[in-house]
Protein backbone atom coordinates (compact mmCIF):
# COMPACT_ATOMS: atom_id res chain seq x y z
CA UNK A 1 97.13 125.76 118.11
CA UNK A 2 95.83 123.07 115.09
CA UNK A 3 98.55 120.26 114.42
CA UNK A 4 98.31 118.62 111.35
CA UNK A 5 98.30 114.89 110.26
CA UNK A 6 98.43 114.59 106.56
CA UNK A 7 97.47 111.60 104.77
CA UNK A 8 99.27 108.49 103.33
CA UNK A 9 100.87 110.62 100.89
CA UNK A 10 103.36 113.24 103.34
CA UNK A 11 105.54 114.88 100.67
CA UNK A 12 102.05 115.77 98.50
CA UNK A 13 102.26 119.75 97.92
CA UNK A 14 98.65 119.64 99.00
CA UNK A 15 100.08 119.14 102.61
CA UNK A 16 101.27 122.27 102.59
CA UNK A 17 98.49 124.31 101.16
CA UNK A 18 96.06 122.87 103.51
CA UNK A 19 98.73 124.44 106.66
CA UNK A 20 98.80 127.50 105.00
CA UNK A 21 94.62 128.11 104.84
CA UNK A 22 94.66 126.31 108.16
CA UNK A 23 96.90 129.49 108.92
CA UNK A 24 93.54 131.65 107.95
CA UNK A 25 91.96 130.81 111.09
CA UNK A 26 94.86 129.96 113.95
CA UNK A 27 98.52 131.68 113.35
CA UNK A 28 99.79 128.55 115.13
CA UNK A 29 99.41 125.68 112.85
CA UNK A 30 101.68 122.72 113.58
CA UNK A 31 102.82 119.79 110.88
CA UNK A 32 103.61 116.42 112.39
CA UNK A 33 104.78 113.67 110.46
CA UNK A 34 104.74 110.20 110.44
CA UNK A 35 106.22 107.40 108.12
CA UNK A 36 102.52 106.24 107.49
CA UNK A 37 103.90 102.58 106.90
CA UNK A 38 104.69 101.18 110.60
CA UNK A 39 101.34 101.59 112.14
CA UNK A 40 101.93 100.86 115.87
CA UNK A 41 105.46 102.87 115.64
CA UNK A 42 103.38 105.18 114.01
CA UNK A 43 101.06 105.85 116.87
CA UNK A 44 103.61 105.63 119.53
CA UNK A 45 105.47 108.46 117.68
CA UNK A 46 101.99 110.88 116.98
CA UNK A 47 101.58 110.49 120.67
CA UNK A 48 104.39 111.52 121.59
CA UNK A 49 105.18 113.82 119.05
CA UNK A 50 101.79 115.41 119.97
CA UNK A 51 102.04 115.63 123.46
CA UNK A 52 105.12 117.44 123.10
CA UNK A 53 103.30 120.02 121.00
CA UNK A 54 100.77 120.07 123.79
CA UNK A 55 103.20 121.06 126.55
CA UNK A 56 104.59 123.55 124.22
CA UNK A 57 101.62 125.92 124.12
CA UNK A 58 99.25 127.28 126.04
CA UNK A 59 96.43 127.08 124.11
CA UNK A 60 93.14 126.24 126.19
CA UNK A 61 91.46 125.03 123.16
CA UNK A 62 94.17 123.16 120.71
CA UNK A 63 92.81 120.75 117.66
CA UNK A 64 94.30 117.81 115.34
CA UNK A 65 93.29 118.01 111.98
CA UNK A 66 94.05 115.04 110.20
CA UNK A 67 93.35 114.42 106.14
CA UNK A 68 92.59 110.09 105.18
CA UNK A 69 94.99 108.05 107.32
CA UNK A 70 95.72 111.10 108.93
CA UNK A 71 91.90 111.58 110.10
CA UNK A 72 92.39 108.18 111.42
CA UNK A 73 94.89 109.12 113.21
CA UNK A 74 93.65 112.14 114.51
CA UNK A 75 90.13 110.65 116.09
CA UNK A 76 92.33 108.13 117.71
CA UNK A 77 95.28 110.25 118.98
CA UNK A 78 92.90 113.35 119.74
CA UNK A 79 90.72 111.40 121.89
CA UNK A 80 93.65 109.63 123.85
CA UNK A 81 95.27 113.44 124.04
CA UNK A 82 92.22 114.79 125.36
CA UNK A 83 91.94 117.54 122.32
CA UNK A 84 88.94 117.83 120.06
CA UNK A 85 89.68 116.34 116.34
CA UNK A 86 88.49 117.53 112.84
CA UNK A 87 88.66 114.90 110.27
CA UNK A 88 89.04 115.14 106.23
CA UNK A 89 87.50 111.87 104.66
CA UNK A 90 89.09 109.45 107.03
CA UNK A 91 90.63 106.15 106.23
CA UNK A 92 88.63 104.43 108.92
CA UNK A 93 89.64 100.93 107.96
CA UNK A 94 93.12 101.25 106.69
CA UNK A 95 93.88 97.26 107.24
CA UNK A 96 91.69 96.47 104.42
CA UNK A 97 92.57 99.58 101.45
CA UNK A 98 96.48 99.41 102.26
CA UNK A 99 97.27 95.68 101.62
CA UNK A 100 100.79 96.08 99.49
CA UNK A 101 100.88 99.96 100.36
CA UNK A 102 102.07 99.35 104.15
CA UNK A 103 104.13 97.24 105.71
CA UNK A 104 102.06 95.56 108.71
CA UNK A 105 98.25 96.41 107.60
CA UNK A 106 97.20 94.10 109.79
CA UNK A 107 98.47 96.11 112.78
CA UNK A 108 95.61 98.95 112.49
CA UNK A 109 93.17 95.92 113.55
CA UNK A 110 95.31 95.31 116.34
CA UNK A 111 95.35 98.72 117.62
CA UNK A 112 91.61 99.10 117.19
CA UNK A 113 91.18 96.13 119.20
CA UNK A 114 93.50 97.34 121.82
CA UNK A 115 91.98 100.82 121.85
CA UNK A 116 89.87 102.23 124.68
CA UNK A 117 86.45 100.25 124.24
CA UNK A 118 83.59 102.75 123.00
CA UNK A 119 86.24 104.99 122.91
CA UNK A 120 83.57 106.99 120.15
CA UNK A 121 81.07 106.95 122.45
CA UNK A 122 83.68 108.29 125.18
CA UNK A 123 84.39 111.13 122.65
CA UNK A 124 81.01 111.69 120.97
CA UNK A 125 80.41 115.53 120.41
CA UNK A 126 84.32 115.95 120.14
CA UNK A 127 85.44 115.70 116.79
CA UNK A 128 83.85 117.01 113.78
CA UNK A 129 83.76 115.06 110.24
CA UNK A 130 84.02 116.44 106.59
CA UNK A 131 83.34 114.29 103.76
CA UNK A 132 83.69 114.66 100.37
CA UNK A 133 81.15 113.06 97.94
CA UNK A 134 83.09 113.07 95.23
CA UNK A 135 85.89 111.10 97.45
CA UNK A 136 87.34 108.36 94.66
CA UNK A 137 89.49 106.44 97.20
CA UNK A 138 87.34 105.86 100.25
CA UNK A 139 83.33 105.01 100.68
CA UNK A 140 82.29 107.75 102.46
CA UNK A 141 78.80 106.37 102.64
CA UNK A 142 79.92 103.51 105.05
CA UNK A 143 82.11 106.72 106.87
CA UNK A 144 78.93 108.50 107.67
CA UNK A 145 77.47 105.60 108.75
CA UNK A 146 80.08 104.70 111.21
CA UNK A 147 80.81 108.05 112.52
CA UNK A 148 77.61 109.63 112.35
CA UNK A 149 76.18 108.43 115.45
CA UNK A 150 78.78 110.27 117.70
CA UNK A 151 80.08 113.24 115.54
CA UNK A 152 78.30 115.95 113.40
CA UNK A 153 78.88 115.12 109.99
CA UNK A 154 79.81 118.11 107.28
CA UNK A 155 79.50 117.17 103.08
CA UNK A 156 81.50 119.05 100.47
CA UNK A 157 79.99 118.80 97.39
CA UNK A 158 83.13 120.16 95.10
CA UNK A 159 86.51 118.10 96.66
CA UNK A 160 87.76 114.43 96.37
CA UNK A 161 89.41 112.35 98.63
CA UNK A 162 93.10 114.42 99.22
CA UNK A 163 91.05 117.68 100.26
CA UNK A 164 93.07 120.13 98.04
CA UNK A 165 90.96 123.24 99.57
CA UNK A 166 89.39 122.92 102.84
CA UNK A 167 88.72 126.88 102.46
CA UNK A 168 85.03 126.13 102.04
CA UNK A 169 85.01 124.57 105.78
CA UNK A 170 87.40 126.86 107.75
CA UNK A 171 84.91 129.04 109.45
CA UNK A 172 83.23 125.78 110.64
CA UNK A 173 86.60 124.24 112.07
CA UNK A 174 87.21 128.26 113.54
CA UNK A 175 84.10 127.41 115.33
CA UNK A 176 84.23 124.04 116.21
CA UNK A 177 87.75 125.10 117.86
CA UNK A 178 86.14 128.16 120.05
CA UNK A 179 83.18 126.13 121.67
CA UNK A 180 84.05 125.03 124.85
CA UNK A 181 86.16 122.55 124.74
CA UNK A 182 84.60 120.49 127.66
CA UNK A 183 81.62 120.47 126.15
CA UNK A 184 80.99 117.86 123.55
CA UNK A 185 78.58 119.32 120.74
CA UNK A 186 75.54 118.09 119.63
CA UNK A 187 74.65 119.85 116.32
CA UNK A 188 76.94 121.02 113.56
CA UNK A 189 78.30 123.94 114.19
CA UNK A 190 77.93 126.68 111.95
């Protein structure tokens, strides 16, 4: 099973594209959404919402796969679900580039002060990054340097920041999903 976060933007057709070549690699590809503008209901509700999936399936191996805020979301709510996260150019400081967008910006610094301390280094090895160079929203320079230090770190040369095709990556996440999940990985996977 992969569930799916999608970005700020939920009702983009791009959400749907990226479920159906998600479908390439795992028949059972889940969409969860969130209102992306009440961050602390927000992660009550992907927590539960996710969980839920969780207990629904008996998949040994399940993944998030989260796209911006919704690779935010999935580092955070994959490591507190115990599942292994892949993450599209993520919006790793949403308080600072959604002033006017959201509601409560403010609260994403409250919930990454509340959150597990060295919760990264708790996780290291267990989610997997993909950053796009040509990302026009988000720095992904500063991403790599925050995330590199506890997660393999992919670049795609050819996409910007909403991901259209993450075809170019699937065999990666296919892997990524089929190493033992207990076992956090060191080196990219191929």
């Amino acid at each position: 099973m992969i569930i799916y976060l999608h970005g700020f933007d939920a009702t983009s057709p791009g959400n749907h594209e990226k479920v159906m070549q998600l479908q390439f690699i795992e028949e059972d590809v889940r969409f969860v959404s969130y209102s992306t503008l009440h961050p602390k209901h927000d992660m009550q509700h992907l927590l539960k919402e996710v969980d839920k999936q969780l207990k629904l399936s008996d998949d040994p191996a399940p993944l998030i796969v989260g796209v911006g805020l919704g690779g935010y979301w999935a580092e955070r709510v994959g490591f507190l679900c115990g599942i292994r996260a892949v993450m599209f150019n993520p919006n790793l400081w949403p308080e600072e580039n959604m002033v006017g967008k959201i509601d409560r910006p403010e609260e994403y610094a409250d919930i990454r002060s509340k959150c597990v301390s060295e919760f990264r280094r708790k996780n290291q090895g267990r989610a997997l990054v993909v950053l796009a160079r040509q990302d026009e929203v988000l720095d992904t320079g500063r991403i790599e340097a925050e995330l590199s230090p506890y997660y393999p770190v992919v670049w795609d040369d050819e996409q910007q920041h909403k991901f259209k095709s993450i075809s170019a990556h699937l065999r990666r996440i296919e892997a990524f999903k089929a190493a033992d999940p207990g076992t956090p990985l060191t080196q990219q996977p191929a």
